[in-house]
C-alpha atoms as a PDB file:
ATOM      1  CA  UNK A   1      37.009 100.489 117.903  1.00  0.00           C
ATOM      2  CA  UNK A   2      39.228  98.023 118.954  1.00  0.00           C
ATOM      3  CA  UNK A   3      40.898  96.736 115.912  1.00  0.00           C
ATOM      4  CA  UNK A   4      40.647  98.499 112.724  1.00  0.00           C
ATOM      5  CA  UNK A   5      42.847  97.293 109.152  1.00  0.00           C
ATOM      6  CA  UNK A   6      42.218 100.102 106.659  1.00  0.00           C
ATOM      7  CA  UNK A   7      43.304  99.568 103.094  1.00  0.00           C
ATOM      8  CA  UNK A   8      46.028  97.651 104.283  1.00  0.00           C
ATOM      9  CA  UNK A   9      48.417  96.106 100.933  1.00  0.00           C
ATOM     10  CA  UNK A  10      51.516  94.246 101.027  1.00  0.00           C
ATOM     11  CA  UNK A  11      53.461  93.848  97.573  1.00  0.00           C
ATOM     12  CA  UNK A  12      56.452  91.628  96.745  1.00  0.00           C
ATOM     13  CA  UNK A  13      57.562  92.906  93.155  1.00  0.00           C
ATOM     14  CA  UNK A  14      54.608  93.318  91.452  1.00  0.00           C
ATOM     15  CA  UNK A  15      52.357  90.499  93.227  1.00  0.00           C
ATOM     16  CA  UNK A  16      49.824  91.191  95.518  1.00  0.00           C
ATOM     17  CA  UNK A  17      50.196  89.381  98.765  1.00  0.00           C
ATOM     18  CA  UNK A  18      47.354  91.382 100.484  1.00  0.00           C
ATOM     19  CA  UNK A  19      45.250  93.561  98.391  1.00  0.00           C
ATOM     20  CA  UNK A  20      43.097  96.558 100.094  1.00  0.00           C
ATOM     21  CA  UNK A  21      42.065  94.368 103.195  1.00  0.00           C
ATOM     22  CA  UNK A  22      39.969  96.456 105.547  1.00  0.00           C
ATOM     23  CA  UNK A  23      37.656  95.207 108.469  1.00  0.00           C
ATOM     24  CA  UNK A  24      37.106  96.157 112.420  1.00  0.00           C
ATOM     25  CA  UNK A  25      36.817  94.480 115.351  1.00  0.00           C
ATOM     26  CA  UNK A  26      35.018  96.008 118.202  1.00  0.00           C
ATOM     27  CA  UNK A  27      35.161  93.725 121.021  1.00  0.00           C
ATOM     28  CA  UNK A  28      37.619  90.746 122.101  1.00  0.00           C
ATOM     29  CA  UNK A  29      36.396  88.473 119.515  1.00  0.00           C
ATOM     30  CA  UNK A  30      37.184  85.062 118.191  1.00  0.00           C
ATOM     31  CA  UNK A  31      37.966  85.607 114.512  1.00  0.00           C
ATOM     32  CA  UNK A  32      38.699  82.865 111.738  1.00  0.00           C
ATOM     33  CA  UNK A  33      40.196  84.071 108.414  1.00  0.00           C
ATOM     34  CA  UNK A  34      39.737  81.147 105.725  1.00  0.00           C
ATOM     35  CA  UNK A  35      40.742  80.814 102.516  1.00  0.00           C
ATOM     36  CA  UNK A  36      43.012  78.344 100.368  1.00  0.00           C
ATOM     37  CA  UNK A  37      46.940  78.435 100.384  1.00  0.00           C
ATOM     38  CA  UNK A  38      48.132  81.677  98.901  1.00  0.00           C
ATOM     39  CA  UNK A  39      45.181  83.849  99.891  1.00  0.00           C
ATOM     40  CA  UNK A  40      46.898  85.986 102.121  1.00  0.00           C
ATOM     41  CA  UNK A  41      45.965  85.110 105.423  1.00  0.00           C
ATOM     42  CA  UNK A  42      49.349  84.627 106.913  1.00  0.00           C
ATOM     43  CA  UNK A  43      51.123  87.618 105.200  1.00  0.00           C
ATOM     44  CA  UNK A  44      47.843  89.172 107.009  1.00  0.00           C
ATOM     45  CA  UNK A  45      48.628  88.183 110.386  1.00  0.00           C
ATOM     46  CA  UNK A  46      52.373  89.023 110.133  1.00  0.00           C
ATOM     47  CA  UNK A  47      51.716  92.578 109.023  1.00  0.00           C
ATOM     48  CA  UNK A  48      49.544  93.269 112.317  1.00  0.00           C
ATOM     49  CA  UNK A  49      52.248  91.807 114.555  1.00  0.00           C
ATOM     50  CA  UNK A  50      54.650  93.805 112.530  1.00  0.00           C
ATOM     51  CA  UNK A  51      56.448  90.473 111.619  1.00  0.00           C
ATOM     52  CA  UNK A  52      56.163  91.402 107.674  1.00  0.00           C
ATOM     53  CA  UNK A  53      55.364  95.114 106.510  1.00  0.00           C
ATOM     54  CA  UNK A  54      52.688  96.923 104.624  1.00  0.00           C
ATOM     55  CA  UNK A  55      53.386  98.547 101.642  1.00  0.00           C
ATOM     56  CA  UNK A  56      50.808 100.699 102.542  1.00  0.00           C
ATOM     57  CA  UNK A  57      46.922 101.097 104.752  1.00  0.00           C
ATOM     58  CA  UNK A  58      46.627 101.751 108.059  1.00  0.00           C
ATOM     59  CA  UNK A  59      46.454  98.690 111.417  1.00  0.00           C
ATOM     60  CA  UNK A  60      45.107 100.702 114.187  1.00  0.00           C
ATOM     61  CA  UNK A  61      44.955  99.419 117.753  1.00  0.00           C
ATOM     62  CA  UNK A  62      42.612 101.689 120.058  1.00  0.00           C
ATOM     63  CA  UNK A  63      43.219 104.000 118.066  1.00  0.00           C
ATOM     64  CA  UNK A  64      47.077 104.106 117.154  1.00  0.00           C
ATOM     65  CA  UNK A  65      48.206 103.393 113.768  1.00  0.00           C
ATOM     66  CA  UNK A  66      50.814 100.448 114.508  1.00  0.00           C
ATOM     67  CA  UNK A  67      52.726 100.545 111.374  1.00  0.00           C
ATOM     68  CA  UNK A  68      54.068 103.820 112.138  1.00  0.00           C
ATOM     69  CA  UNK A  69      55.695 102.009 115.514  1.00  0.00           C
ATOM     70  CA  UNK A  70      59.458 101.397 115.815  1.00  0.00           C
ATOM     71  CA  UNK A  71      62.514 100.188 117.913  1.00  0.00           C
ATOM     72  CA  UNK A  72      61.348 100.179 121.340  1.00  0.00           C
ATOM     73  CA  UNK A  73      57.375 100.673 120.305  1.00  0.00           C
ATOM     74  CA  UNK A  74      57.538  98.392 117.926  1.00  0.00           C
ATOM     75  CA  UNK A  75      58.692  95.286 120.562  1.00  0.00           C
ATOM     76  CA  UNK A  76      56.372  96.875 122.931  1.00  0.00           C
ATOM     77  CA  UNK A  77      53.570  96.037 120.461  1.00  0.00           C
ATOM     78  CA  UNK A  78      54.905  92.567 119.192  1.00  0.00           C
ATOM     79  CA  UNK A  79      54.435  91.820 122.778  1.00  0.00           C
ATOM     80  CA  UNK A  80      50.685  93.061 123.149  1.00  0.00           C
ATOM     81  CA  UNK A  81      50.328  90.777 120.087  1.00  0.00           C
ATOM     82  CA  UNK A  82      51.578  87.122 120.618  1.00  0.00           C
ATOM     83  CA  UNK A  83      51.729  84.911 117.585  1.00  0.00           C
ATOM     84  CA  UNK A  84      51.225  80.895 117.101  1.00  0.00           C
ATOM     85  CA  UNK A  85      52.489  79.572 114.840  1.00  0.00           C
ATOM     86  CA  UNK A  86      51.857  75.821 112.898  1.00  0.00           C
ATOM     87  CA  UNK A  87      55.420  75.286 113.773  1.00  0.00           C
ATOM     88  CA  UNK A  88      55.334  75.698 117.645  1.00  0.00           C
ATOM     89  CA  UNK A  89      58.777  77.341 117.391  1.00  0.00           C
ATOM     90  CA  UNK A  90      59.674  76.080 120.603  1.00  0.00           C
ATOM     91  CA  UNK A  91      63.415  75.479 121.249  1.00  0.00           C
ATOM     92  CA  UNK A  92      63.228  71.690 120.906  1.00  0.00           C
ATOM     93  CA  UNK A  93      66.016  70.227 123.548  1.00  0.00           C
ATOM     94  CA  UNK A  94      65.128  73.729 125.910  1.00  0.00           C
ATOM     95  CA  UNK A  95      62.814  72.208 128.954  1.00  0.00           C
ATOM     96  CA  UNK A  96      58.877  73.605 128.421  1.00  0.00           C
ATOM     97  CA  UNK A  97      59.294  75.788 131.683  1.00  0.00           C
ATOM     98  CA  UNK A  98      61.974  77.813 129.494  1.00  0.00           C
ATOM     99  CA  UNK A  99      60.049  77.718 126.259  1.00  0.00           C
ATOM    100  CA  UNK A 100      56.975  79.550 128.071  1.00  0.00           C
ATOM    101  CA  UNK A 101      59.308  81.814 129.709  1.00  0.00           C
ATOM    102  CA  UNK A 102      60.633  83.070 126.634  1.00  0.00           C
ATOM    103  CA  UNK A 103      57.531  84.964 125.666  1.00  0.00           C
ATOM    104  CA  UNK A 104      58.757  87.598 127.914  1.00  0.00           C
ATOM    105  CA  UNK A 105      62.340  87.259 126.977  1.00  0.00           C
ATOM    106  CA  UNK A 106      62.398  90.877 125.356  1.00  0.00           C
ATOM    107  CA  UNK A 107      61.715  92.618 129.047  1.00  0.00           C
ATOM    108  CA  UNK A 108      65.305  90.991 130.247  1.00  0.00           C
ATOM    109  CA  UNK A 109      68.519  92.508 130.758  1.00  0.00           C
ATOM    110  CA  UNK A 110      71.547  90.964 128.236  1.00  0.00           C
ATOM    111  CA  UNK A 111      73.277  89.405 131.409  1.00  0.00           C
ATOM    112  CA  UNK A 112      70.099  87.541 132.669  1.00  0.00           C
ATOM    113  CA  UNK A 113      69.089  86.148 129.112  1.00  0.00           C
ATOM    114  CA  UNK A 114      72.896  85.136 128.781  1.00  0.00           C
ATOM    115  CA  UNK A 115      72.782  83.509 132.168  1.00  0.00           C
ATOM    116  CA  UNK A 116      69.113  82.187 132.465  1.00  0.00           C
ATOM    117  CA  UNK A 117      68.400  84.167 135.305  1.00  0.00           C
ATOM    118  CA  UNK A 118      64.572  84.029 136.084  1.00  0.00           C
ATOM    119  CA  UNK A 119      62.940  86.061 139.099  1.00  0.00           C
ATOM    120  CA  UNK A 120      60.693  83.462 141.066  1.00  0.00           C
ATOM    121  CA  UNK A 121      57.783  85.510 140.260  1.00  0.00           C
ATOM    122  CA  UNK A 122      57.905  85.180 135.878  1.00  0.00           C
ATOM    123  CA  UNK A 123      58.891  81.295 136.798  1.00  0.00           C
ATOM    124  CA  UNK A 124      55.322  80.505 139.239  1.00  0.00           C
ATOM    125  CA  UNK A 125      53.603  82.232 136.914  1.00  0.00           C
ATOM    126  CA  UNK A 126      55.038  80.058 133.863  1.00  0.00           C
ATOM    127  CA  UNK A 127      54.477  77.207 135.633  1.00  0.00           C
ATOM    128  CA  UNK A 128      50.179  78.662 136.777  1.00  0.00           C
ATOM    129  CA  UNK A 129      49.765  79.030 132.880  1.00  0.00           C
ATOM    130  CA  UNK A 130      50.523  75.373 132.104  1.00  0.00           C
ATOM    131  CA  UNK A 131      48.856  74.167 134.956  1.00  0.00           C
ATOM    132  CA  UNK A 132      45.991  75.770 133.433  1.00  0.00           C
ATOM    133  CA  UNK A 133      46.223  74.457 129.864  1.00  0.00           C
ATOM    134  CA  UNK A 134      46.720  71.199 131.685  1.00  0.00           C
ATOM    135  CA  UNK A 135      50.245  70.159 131.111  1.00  0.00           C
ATOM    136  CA  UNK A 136      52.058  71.062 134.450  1.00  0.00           C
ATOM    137  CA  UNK A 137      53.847  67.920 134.237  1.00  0.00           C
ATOM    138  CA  UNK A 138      55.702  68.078 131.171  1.00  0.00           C
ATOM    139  CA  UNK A 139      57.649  71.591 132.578  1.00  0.00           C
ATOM    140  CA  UNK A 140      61.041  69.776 133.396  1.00  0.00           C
ATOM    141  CA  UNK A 141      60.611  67.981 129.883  1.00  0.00           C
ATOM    142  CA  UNK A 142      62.211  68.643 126.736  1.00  0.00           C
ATOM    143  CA  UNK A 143      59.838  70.237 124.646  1.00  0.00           C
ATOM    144  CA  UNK A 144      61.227  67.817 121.939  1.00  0.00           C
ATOM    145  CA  UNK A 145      59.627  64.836 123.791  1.00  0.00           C
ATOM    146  CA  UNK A 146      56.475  66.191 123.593  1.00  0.00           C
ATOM    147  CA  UNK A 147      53.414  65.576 121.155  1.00  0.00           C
ATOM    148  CA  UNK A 148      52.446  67.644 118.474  1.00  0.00           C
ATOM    149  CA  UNK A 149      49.294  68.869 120.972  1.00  0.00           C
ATOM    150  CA  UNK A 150      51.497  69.123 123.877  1.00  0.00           C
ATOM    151  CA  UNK A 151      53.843  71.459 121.988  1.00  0.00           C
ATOM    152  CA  UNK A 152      51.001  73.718 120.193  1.00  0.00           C
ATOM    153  CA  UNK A 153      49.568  74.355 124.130  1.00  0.00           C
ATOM    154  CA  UNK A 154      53.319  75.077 125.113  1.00  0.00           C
ATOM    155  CA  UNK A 155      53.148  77.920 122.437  1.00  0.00           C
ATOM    156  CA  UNK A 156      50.358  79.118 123.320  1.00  0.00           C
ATOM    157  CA  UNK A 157      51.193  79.147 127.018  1.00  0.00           C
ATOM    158  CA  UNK A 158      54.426  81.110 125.876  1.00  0.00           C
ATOM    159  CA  UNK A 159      51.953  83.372 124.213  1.00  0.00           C
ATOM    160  CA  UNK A 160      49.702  83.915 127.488  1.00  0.00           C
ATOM    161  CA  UNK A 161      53.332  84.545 129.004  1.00  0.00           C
ATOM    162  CA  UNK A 162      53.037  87.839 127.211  1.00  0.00           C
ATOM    163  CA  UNK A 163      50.001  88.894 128.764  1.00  0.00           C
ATOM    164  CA  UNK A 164      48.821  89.902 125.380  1.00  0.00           C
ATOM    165  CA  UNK A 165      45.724  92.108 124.327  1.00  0.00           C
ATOM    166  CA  UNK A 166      45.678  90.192 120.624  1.00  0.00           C
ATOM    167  CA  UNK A 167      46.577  86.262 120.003  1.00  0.00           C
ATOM    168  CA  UNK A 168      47.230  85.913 116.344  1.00  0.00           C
ATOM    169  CA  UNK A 169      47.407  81.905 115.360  1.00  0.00           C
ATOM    170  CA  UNK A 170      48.815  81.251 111.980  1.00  0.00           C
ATOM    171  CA  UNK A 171      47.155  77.592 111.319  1.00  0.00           C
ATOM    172  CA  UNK A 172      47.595  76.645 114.846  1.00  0.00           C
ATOM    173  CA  UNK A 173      45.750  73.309 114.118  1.00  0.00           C
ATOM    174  CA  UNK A 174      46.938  72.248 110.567  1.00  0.00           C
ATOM    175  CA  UNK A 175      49.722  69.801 112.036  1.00  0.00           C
ATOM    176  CA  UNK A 176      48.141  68.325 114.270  1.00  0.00           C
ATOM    177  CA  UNK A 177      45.294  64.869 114.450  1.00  0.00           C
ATOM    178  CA  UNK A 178      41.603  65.617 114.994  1.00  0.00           C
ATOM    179  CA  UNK A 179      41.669  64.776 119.296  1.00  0.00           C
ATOM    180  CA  UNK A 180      45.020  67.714 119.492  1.00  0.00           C
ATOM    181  CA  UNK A 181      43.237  70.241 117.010  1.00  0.00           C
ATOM    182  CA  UNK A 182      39.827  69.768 118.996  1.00  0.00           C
ATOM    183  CA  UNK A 183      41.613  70.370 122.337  1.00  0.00           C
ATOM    184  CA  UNK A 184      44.005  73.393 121.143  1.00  0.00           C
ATOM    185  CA  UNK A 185      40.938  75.072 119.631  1.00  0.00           C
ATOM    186  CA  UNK A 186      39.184  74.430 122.608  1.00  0.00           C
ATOM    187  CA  UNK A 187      41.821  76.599 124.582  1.00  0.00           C
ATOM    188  CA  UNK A 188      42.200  79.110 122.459  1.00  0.00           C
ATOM    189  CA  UNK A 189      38.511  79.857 123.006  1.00  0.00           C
ATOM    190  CA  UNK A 190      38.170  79.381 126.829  1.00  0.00           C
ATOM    191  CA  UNK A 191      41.355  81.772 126.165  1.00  0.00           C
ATOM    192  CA  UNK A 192      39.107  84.356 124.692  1.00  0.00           C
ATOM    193  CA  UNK A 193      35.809  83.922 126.402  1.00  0.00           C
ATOM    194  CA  UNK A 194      37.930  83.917 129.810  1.00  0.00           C
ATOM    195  CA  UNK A 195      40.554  86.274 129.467  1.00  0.00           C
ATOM    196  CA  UNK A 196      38.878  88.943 127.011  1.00  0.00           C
ATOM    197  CA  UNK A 197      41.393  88.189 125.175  1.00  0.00           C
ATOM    198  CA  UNK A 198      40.748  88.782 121.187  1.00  0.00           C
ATOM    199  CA  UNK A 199      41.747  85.501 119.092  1.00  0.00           C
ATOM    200  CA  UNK A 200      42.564  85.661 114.968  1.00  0.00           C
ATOM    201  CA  UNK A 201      43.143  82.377 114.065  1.00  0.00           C
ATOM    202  CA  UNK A 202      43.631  81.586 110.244  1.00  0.00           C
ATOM    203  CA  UNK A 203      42.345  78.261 109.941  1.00  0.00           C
ATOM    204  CA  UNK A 204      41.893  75.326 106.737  1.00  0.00           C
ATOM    205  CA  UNK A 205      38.970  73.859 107.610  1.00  0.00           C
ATOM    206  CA  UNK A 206      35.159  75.225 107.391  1.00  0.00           C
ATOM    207  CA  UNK A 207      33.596  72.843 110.651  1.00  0.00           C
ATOM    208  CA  UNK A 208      36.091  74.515 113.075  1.00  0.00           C
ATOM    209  CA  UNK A 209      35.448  78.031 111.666  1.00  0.00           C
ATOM    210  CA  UNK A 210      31.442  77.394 112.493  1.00  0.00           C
ATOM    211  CA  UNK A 211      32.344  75.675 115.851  1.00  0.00           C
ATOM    212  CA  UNK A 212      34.807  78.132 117.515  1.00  0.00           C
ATOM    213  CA  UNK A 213      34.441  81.523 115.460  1.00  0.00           C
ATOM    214  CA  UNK A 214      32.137  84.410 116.555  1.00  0.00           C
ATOM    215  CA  UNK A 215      32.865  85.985 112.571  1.00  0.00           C
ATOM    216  CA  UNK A 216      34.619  84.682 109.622  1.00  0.00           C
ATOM    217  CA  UNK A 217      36.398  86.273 107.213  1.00  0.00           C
ATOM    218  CA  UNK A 218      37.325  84.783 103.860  1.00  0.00           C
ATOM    219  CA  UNK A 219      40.070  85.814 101.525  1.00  0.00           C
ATOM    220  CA  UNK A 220      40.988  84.713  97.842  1.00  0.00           C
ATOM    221  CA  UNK A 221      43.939  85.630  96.067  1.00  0.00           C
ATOM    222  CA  UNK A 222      44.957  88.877  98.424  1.00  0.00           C
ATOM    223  CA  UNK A 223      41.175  89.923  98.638  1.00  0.00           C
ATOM    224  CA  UNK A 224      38.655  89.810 101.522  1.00  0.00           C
ATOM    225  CA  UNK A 225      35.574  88.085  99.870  1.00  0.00           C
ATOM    226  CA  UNK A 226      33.849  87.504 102.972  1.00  0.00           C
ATOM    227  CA  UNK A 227      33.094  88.623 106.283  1.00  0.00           C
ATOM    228  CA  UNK A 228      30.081  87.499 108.098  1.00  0.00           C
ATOM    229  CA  UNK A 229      28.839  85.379 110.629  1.00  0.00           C
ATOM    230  CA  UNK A 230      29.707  81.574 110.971  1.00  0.00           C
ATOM    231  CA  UNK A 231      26.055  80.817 109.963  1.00  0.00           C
ATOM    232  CA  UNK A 232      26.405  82.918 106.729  1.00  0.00           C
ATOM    233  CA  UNK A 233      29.293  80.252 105.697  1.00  0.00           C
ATOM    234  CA  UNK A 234      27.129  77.955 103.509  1.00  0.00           C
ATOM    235  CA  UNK A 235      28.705  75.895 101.254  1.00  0.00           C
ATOM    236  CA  UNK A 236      27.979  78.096  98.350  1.00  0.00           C
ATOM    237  CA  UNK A 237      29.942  81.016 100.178  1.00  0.00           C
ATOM    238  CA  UNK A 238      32.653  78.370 100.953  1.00  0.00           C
ATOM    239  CA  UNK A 239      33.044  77.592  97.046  1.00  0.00           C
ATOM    240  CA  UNK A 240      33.405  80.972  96.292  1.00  0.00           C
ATOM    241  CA  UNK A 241      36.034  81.783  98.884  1.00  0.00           C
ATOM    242  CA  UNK A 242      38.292  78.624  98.377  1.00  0.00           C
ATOM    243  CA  UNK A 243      37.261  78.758  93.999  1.00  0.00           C
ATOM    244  CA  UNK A 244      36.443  75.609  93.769  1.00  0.00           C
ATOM    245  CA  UNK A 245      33.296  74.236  91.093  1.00  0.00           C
ATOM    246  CA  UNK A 246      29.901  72.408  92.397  1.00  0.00           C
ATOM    247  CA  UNK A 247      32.200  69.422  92.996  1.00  0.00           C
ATOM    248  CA  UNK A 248      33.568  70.787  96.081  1.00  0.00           C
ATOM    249  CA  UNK A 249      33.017  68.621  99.067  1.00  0.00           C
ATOM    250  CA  UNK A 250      33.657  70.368 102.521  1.00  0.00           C
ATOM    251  CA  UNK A 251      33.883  67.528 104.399  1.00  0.00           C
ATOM    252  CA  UNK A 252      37.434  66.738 102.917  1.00  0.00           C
ATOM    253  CA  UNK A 253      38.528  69.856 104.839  1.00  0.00           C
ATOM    254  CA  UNK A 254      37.184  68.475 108.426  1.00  0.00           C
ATOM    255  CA  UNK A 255      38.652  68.384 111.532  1.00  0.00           C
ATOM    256  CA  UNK A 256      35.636  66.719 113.367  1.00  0.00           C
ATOM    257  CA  UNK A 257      36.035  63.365 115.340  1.00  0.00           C
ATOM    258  CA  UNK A 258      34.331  60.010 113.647  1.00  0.00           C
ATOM    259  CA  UNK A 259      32.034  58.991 116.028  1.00  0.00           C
ATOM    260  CA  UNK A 260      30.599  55.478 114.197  1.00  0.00           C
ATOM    261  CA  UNK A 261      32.300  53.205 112.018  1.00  0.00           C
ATOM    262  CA  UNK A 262      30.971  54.867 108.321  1.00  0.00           C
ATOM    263  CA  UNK A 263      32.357  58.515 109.894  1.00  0.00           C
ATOM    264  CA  UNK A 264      35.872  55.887 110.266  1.00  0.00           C
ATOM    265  CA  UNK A 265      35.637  55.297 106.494  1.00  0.00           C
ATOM    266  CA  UNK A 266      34.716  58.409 105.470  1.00  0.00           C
ATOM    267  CA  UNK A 267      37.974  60.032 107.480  1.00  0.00           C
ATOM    268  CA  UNK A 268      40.323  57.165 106.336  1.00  0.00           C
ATOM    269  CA  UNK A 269      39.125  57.630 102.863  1.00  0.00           C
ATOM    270  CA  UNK A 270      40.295  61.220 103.532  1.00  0.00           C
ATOM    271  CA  UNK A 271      43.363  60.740 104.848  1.00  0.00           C
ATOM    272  CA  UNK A 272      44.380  58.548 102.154  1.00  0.00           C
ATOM    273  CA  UNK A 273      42.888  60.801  99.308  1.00  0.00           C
END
C-alpha cells in the first residue's frame, strides 16, 4: 500500500476539523477530495505534509507512519510531499528561476541560501521543468508580473523541483478563470500519468473532479462521505456531500469553457450570481 490515512482526527478545542478519516491509495493516482468550505479537506492535506498535526490516527507512506517523523525526517518528508497552494506563495518581486529553485531550498548550506549560490546543475534543471510546463520565457521575470496561470505552473514547477513522490494541491484552481484552471489541471495530470507521480488535489467544482480524477473522495463537516469512482458522483451523491436540497444546481460550481453563445449566458449569469 502506498498511501494509507487510518483514523486520522485533528481537533481545535473541542471542534472537529477532521473526524476519523481513513482511506488507501495503492498506486500513483490522481485523487480529488470535494466537499464545501469547512469540510476538512485542507486541514486534510496539511496533516499528511505535516504542515498541521493530528491529534491522533495514523498517515503511513510505504509503510512508515509519518506523524511519528521529526527534525531532520520530518523536512525529509515535507520534501517527498510538495504542496500547491491557491495562493502560489511565490516570492512576488523574486525572478521565477528563483521561485522554482526554492523547492529545494532546505538541501542548502546557510551561506549559499544567504548568498544565492546555485550549482549549475539545480539551475538547468529549474530552467528543463519550466520549459516543460511551457513557460521558459518568463524565468528572468518577476513572478509578480505574471498571470494568475503563469504563477500556479511556477508553483507547481517549484513543486516538481522537489522531485516529490506525493503532490498535494490545496484548491490549486479556485483563483484562477476557466482557460488557466483547464491548463493547470491539465499539468497536474500529464504530471501524474507521466511522472508516476501521485496527485491529491482538493478541488470546488464537480466537472473537473469527473474530468481529471481517477477516485473522488467527498467530505462533509470533518467526515469522509464518499469515496468512489468519478462515475459514481451523480448529482444525488453531490447533494449529499456539499448538503444542499433538490435545488442544487451543479453547474454553478463549473469550471468548463462556454463553447456557444447560451453556454456565454449561462457562465455570465454565474459569475454575476
Amino acid at each position: 500500500m502506498l498511501l494509507q490515512i487510518v483514523n486520522t482526527s485533528r481537533y481545535f478545542g473541542s471542534k472537529a476539523a477532521v473526524q476519523s478519516a481513513s482511506f488507501a491509495i495503492e498506486k500513483p493516482a490522481f485523487v480529488g477530495i470535494i466537499g464545501r468550505s469547512g469540510a476538512g479537506k485542507s486541514t486534510l492535506l496539511r496533516m499528511i505534509n505535516r504542515l498541521t498535526d493530528a491529534s491522533e490516527g495514523e498517515i503511513l507512506f510505504e509503510g512508515r507512519n509519518v506523524l511519528s517523523l521529526t527534525g531532520a525526517d520530518k523536512r525529509a518528508w515535507q520534501g517527498r510531499c510538495a504542496m500547491i497552494f491557491q495562493q502560489f506563495n511565490l516570492v512576488p518581486r523574486m525572478d521565477v528561476a528563483s521561485n522554482v529553485l526554492h523547492g529545494i531550498l532546505n538541501r542548502r548550506s546557510t551561506v549559499q541560501t544567504m548568498f544565492n549560490i546555485w550549482p549549475r546543475t539545480d539551475i538547468l534543471r529549474a530552467l528543463e521543468i519550466l520549459d516543460r510546463l511551457g513557460i521558459s520565457e518568463q524565468a528572468p521575470k518577476r513572478a509578480e508580473a505574471l498571470s494568475g496561470g503563469q504563477q500556479q505552473r511556477v508553483a507547481i514547477a517549484r513543486a516538481l523541483m522537489q522531485d516529490p513522490k506525493i503532490i498535494l494541491a490545496d484548491e490549486p484552481i479556485a483563483s484562477l478563470d476557466p482557460m488557466n484552471a483547464q491548463i493547470v489541471m491539465d499539468t497536474l495530470r500529464r504530471i501524474n500519468v507521466e511522472d508516476g507521480r501521485m496527485v491529491i488535489a482538493n478541488l470546488h467544482t464537480l466537472d473537473t473532479a469527473r474530468r481529471y480524477c481517477d477516485r473522488v473522495i467527498g467530505m462533509r463537516d470533518g467526515r469522509i462521505v464518499f469515496d468512489g469512482s468519478p462515475d459514481q458522483l451523480s448529482t444525488g451523491v453531490a447533494r449529499d456531500i456539499y448538503g444542499a436540497d433538490a435545488s442544487f444546481n451543479e453547474s454553478a460550481t463549473s469550471t468548463a469553457m462556454p463553447t456557444d453563445r447560451a453556454a456565454d449566458d449561462v457562465y455570465a449569469q454565474t459569475l454575476l450570481s
